[in-house]
N, C-alpha and C. Protein backbone atom coordinates (compact mmCIF):
# COMPACT_ATOMS: atom_id res chain seq x y z
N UNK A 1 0.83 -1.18 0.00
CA UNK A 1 0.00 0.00 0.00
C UNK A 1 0.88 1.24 0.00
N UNK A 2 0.53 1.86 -0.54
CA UNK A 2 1.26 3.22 -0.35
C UNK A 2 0.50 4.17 0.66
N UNK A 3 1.23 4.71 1.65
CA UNK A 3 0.83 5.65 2.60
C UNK A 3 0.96 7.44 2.15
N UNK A 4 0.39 7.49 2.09
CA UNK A 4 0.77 8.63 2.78
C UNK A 4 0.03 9.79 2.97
N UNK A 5 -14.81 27.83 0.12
CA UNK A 5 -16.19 28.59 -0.15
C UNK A 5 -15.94 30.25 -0.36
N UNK A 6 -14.66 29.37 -1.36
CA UNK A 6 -14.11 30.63 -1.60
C UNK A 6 -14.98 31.03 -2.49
N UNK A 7 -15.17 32.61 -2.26
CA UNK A 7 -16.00 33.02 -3.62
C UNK A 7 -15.16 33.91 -4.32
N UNK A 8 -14.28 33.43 -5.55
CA UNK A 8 -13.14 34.23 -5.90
C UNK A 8 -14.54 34.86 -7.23
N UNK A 9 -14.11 36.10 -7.82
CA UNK A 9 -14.39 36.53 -8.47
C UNK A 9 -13.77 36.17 -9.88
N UNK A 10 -14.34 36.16 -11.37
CA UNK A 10 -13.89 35.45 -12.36
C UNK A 10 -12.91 36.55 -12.91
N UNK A 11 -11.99 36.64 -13.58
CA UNK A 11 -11.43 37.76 -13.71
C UNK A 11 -10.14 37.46 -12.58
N UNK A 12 -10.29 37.52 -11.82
CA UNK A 12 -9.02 37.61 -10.46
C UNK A 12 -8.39 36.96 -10.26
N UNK A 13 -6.90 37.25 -9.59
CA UNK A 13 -5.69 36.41 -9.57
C UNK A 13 -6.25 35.29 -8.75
N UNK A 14 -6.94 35.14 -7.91
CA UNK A 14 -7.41 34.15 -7.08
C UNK A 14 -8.10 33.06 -7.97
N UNK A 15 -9.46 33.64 -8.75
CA UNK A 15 -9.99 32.53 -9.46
C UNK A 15 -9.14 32.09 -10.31
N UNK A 16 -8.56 33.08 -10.77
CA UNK A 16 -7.50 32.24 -12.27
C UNK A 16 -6.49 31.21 -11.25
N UNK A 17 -5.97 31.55 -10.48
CA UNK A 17 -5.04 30.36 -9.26
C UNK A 17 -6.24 29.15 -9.28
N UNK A 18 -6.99 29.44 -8.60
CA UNK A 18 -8.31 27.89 -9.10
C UNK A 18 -8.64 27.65 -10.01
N UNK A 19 -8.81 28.22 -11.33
CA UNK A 19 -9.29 27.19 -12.27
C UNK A 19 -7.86 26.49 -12.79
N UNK A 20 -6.51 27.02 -12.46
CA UNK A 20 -5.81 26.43 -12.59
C UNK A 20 -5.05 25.33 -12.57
N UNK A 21 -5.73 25.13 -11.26
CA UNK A 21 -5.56 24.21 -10.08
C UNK A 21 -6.68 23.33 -10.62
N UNK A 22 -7.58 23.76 -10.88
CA UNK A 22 -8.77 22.63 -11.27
C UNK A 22 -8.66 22.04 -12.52
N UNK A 23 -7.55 22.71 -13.61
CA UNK A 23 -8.15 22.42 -14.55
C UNK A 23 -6.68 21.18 -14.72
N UNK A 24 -5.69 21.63 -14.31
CA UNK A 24 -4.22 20.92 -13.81
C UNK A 24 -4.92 19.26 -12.96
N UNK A 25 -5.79 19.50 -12.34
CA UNK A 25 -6.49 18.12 -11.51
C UNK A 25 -6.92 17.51 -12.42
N UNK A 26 -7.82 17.78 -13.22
CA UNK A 26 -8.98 17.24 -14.08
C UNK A 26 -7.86 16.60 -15.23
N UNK A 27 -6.95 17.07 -15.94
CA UNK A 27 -6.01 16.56 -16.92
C UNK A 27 -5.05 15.51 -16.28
N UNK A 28 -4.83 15.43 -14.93
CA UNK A 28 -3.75 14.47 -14.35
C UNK A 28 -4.83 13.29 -13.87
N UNK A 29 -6.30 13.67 -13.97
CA UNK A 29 -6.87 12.56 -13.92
C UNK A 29 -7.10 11.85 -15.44
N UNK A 30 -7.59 12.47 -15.90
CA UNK A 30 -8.07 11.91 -17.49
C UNK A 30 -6.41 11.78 -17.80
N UNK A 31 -5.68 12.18 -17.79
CA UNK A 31 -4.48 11.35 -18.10
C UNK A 31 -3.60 10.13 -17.74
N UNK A 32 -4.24 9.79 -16.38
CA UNK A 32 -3.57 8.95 -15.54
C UNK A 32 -4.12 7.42 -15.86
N UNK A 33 -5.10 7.46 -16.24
CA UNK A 33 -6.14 6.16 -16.31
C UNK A 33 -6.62 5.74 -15.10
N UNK A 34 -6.90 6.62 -13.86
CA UNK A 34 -7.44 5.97 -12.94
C UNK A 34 -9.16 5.68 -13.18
N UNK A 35 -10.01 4.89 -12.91
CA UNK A 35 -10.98 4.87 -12.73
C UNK A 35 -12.11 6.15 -12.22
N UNK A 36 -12.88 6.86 -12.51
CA UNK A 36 -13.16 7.89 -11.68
C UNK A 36 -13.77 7.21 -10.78
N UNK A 37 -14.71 5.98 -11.13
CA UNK A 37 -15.68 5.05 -10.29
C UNK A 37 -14.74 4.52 -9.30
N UNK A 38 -13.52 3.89 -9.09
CA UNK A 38 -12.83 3.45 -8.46
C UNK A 38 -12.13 4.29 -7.29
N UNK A 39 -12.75 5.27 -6.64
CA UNK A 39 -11.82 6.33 -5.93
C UNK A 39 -12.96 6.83 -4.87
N UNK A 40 -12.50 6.58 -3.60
CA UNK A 40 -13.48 6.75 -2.80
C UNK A 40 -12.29 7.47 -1.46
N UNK A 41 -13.06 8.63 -1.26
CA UNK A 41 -12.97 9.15 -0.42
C UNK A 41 -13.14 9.51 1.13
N UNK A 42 -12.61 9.15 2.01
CA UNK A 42 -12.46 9.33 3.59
C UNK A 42 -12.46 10.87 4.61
N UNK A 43 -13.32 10.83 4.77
CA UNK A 43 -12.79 12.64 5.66
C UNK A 43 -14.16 13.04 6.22
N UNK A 44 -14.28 14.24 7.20
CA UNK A 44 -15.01 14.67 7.77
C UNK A 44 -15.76 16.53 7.42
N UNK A 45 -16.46 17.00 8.41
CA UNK A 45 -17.12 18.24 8.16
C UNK A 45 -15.45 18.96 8.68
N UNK A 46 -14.57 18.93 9.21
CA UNK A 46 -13.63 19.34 9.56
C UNK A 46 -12.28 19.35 8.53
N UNK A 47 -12.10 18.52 7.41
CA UNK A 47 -11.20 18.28 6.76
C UNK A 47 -11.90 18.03 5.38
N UNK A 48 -12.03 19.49 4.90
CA UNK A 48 -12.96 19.60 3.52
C UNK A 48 -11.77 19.07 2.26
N UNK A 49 -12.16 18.87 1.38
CA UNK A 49 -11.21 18.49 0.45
C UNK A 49 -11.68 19.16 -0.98
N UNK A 50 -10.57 18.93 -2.13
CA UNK A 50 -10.97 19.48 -3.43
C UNK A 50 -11.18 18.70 -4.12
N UNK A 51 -12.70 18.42 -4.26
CA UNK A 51 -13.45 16.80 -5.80
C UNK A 51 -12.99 17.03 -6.83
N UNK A 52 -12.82 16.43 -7.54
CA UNK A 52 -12.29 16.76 -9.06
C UNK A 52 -13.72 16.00 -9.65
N UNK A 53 -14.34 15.42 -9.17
CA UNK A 53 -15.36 14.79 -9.66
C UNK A 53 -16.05 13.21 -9.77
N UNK A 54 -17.03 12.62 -9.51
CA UNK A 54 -17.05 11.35 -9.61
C UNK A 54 -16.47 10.10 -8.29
N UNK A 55 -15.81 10.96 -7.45
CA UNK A 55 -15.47 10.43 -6.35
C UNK A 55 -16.58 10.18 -5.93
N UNK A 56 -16.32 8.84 -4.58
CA UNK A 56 -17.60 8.40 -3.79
C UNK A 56 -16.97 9.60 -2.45
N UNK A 57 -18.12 10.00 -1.79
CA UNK A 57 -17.21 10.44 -0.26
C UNK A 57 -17.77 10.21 1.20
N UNK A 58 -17.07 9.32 1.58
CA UNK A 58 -17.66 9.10 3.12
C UNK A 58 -17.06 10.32 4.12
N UNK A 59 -18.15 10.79 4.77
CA UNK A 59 -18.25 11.76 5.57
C UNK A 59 -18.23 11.04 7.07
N UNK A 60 -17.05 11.04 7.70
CA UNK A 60 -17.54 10.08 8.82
C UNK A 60 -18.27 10.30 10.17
N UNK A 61 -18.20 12.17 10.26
CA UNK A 61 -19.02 12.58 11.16
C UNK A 61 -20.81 13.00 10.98
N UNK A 62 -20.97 12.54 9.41
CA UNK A 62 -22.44 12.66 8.90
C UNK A 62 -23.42 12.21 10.06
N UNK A 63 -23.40 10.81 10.37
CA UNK A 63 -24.56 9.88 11.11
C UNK A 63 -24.28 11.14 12.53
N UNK A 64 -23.12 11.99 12.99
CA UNK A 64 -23.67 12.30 14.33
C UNK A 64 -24.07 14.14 13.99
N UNK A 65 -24.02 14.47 12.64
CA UNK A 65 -24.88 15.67 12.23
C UNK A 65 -25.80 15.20 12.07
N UNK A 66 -26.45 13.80 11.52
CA UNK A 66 -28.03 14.35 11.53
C UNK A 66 -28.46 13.80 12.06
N UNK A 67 -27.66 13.26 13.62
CA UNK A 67 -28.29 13.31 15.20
C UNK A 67 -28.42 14.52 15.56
N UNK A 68 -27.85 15.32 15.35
CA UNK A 68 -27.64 16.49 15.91
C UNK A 68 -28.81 17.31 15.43
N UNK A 69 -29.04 16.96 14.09
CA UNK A 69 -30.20 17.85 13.47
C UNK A 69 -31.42 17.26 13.95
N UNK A 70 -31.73 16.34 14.29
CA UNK A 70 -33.06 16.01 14.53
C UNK A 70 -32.97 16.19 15.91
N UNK A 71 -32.23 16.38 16.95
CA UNK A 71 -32.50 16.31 18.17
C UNK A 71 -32.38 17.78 18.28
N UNK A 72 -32.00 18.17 17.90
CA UNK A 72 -32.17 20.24 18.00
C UNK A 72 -33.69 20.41 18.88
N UNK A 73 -33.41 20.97 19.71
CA UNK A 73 -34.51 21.38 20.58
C UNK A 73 -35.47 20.47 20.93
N UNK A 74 -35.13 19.68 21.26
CA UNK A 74 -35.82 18.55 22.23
C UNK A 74 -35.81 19.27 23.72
N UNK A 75 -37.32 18.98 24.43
CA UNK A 75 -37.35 19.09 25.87
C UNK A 75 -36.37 18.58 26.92
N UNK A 76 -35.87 18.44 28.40
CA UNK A 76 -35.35 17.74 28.63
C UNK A 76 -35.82 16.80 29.42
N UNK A 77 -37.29 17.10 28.97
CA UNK A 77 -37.90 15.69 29.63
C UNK A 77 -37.95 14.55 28.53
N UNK A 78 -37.21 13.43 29.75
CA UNK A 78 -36.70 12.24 28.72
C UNK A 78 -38.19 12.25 27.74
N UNK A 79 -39.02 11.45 28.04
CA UNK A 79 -40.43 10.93 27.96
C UNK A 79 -40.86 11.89 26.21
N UNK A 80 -41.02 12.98 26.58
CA UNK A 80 -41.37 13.93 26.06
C UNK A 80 -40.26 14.02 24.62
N UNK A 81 -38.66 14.17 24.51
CA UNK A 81 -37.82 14.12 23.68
C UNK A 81 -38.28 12.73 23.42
N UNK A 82 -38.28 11.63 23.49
CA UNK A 82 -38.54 10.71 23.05
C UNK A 82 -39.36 10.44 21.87
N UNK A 83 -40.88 11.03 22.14
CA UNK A 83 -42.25 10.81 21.48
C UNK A 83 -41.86 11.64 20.21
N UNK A 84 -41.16 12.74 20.89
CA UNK A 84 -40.91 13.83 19.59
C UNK A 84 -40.22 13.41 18.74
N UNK A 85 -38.83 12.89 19.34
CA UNK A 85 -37.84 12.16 18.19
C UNK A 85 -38.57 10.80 17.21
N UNK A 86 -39.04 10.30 17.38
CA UNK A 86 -40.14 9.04 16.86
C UNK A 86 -40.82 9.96 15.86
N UNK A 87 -41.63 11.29 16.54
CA UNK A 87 -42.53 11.92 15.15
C UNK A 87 -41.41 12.51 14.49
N UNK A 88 -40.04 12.88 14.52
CA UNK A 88 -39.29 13.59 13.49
C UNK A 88 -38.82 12.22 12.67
N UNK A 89 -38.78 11.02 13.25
CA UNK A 89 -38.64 9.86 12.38
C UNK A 89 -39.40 9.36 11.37
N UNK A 90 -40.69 9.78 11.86
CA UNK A 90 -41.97 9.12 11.11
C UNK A 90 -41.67 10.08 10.02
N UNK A 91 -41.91 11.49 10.57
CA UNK A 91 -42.08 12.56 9.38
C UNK A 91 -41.08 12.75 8.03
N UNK A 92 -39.63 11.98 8.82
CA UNK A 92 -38.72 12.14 7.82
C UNK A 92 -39.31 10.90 6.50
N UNK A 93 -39.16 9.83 7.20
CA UNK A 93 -40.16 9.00 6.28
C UNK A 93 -39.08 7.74 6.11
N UNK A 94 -39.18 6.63 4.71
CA UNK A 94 -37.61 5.89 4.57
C UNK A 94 -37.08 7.08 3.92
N UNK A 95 -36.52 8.04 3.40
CA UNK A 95 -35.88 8.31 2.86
C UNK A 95 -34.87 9.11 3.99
N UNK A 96 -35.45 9.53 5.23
CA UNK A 96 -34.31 9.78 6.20
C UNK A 96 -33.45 8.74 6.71
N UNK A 97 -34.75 7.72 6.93
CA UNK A 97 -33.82 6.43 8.12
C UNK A 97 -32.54 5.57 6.70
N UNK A 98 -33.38 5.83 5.63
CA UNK A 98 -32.35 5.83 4.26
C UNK A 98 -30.99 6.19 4.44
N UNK A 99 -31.24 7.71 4.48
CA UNK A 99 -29.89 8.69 4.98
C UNK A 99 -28.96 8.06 6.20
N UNK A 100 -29.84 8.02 7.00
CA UNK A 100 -28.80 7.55 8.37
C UNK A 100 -28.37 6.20 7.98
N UNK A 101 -29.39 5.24 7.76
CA UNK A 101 -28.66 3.82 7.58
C UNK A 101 -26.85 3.97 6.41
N UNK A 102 -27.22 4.38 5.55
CA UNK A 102 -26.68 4.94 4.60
C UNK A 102 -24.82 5.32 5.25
N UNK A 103 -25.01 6.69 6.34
CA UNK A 103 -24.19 6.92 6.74
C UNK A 103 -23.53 6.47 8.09
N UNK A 104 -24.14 5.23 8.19
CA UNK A 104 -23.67 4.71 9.43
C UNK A 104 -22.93 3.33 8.61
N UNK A 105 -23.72 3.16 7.14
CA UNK A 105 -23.03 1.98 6.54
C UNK A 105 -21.71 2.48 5.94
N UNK A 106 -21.39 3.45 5.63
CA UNK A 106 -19.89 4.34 5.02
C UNK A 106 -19.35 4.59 6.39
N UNK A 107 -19.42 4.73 7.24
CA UNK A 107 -18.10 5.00 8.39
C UNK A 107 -17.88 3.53 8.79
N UNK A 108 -19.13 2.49 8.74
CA UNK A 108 -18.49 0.98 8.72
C UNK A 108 -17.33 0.76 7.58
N UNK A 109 -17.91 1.32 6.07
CA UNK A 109 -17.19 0.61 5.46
C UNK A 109 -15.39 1.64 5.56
N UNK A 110 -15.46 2.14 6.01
CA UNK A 110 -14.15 3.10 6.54
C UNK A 110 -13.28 2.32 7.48
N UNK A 111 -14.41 2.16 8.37
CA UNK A 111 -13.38 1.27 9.54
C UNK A 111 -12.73 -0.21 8.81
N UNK A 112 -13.62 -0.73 8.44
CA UNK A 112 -13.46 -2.14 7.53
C UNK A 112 -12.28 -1.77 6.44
N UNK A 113 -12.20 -0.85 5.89
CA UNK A 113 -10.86 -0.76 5.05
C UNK A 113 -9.77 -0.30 6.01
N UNK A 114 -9.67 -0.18 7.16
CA UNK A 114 -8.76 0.16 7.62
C UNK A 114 -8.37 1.56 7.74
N UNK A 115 -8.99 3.01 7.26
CA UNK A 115 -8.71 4.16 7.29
C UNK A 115 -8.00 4.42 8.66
N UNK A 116 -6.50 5.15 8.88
CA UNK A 116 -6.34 5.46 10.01
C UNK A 116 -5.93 7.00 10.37
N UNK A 117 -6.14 7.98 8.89
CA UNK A 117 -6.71 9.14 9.45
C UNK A 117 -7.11 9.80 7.57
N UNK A 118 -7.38 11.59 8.32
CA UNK A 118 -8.17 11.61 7.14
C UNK A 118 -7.67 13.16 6.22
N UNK A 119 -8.08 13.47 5.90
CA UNK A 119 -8.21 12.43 4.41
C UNK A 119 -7.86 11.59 4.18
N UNK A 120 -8.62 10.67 3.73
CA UNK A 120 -8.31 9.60 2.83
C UNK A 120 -8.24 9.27 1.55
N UNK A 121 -7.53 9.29 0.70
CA UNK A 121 -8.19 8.77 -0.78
C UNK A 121 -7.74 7.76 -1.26
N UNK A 122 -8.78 6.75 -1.49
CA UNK A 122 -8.25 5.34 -1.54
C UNK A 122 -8.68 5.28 -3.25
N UNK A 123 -8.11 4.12 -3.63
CA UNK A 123 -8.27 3.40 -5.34
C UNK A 123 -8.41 2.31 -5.22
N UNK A 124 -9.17 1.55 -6.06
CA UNK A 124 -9.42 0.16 -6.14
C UNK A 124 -8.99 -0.59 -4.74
N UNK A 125 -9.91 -0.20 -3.62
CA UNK A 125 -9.84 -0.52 -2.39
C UNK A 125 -8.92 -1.02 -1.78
N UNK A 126 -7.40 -0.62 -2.52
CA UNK A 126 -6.07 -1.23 -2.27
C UNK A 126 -5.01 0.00 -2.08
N UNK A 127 -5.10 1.25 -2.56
CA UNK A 127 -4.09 2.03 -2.42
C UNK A 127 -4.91 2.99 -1.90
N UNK A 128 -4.14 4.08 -0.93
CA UNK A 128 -4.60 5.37 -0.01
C UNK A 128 -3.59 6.30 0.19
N UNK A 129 -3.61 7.35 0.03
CA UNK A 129 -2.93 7.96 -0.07
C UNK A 129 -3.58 9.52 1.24
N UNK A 130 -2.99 9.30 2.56
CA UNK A 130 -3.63 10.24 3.71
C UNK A 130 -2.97 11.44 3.92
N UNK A 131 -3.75 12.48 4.31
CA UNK A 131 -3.31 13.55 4.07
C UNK A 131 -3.48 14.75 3.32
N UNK A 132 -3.53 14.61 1.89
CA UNK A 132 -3.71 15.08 0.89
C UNK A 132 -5.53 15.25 0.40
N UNK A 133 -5.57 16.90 0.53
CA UNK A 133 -7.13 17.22 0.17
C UNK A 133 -7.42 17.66 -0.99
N UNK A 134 -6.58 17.54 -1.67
CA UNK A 134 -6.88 17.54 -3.14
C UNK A 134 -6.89 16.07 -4.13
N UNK A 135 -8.38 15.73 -4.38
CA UNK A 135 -8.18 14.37 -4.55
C UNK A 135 -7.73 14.05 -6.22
N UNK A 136 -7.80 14.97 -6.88
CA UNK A 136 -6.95 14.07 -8.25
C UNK A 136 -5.73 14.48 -7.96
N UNK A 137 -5.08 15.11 -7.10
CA UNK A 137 -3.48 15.36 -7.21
C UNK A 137 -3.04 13.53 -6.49
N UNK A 138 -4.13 13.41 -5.12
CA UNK A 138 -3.83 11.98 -4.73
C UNK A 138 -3.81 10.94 -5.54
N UNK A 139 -5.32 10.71 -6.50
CA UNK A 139 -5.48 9.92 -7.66
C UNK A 139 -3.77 9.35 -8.39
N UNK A 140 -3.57 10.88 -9.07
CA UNK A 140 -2.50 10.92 -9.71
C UNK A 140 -1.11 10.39 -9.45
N UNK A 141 -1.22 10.40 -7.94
CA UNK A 141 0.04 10.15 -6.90
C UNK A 141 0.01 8.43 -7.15
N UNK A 142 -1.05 7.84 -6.68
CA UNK A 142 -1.55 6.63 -6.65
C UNK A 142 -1.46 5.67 -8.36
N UNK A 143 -1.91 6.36 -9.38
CA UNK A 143 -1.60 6.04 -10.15
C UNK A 143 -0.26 6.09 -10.96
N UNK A 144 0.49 7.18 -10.37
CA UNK A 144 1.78 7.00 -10.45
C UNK A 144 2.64 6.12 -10.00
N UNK A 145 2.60 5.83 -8.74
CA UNK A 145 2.72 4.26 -7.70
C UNK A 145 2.54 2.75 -8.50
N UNK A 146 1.33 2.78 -9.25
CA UNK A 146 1.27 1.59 -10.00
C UNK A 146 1.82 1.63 -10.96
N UNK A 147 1.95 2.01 -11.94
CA UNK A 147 2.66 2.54 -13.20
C UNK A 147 3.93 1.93 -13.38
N UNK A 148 4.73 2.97 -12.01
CA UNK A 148 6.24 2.41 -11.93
C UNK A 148 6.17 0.36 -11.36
N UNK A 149 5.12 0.30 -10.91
CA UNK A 149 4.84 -0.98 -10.02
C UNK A 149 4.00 -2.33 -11.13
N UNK A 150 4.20 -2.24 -11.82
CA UNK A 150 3.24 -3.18 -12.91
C UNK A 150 2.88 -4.65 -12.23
């Protein structure tokens, strides 16, 4: 294995620095032959990263934001938070308990690959490359790794 909201204006040294950067990502992917389907991503609301696109991304603190969102202003009578949390369940419908199942099944499948910090950007559920929040520069890194490695 190998280890290891800006709102720029169009016109400006800033945006031209990002589309640069974006457009430099997007060519080291389509050049590299990595899979776009094959690249799944590890990280949290704390350790934002840059998509180049087509990545999967497990969010691993998701399942305890939208605890957090549904329990927002609950009484602190147990009894009472209870009945309420059940009607914000009902109301969400399957497509919430969807959501949660969902994101409680991606921080499993995180732990199960072994992630041991984050970012993560993994490839064909065999190479990761941690650290790095720009994920086609990782891609690229990774596919560089195999290349020399046939």
């Amino acid at each position: 294995m190998l280890f290891s909201s800006h709102g720029f204006l169009p016109g400006s040294p800033s945006w031209q620095s990002m589309a640069a950067v974006v457009v430099t990502g997007l060519c080291m992917v389509l050049l590299s032959g990595v899979a776009l389907a094959d690249v799944l991503v590890v990280t949290d609301s704390r350790h934002p990263i840059q998509r180049m696109g087509g990545e999967r991304v497990i969010e691993l603190d998701l399942p305890a934001r939208i605890e957090a969102e549904l329990s927002t202003g609950l009484p602190a009578d147990p009894g009472r938070a209870e009945a309420i949390m059940q009607q914000r369940l009902r109301e969400g419908n399957e497509t919430l308990q969807r959501h949660i199942g969902l994101a409680y099944q991606d921080v499993a499948e995180a732990w199960g690959l072994g992630i041991v910090k984050i970012p993560a950007v993994v490839v064909d559920r065999r190479y990761v490359i941690y650290g790095e929040p720009n994920v086609a520069r990782a891609a690229a890194r990774i596919d560089a790794y195999r290349s020399a490695r046939p």
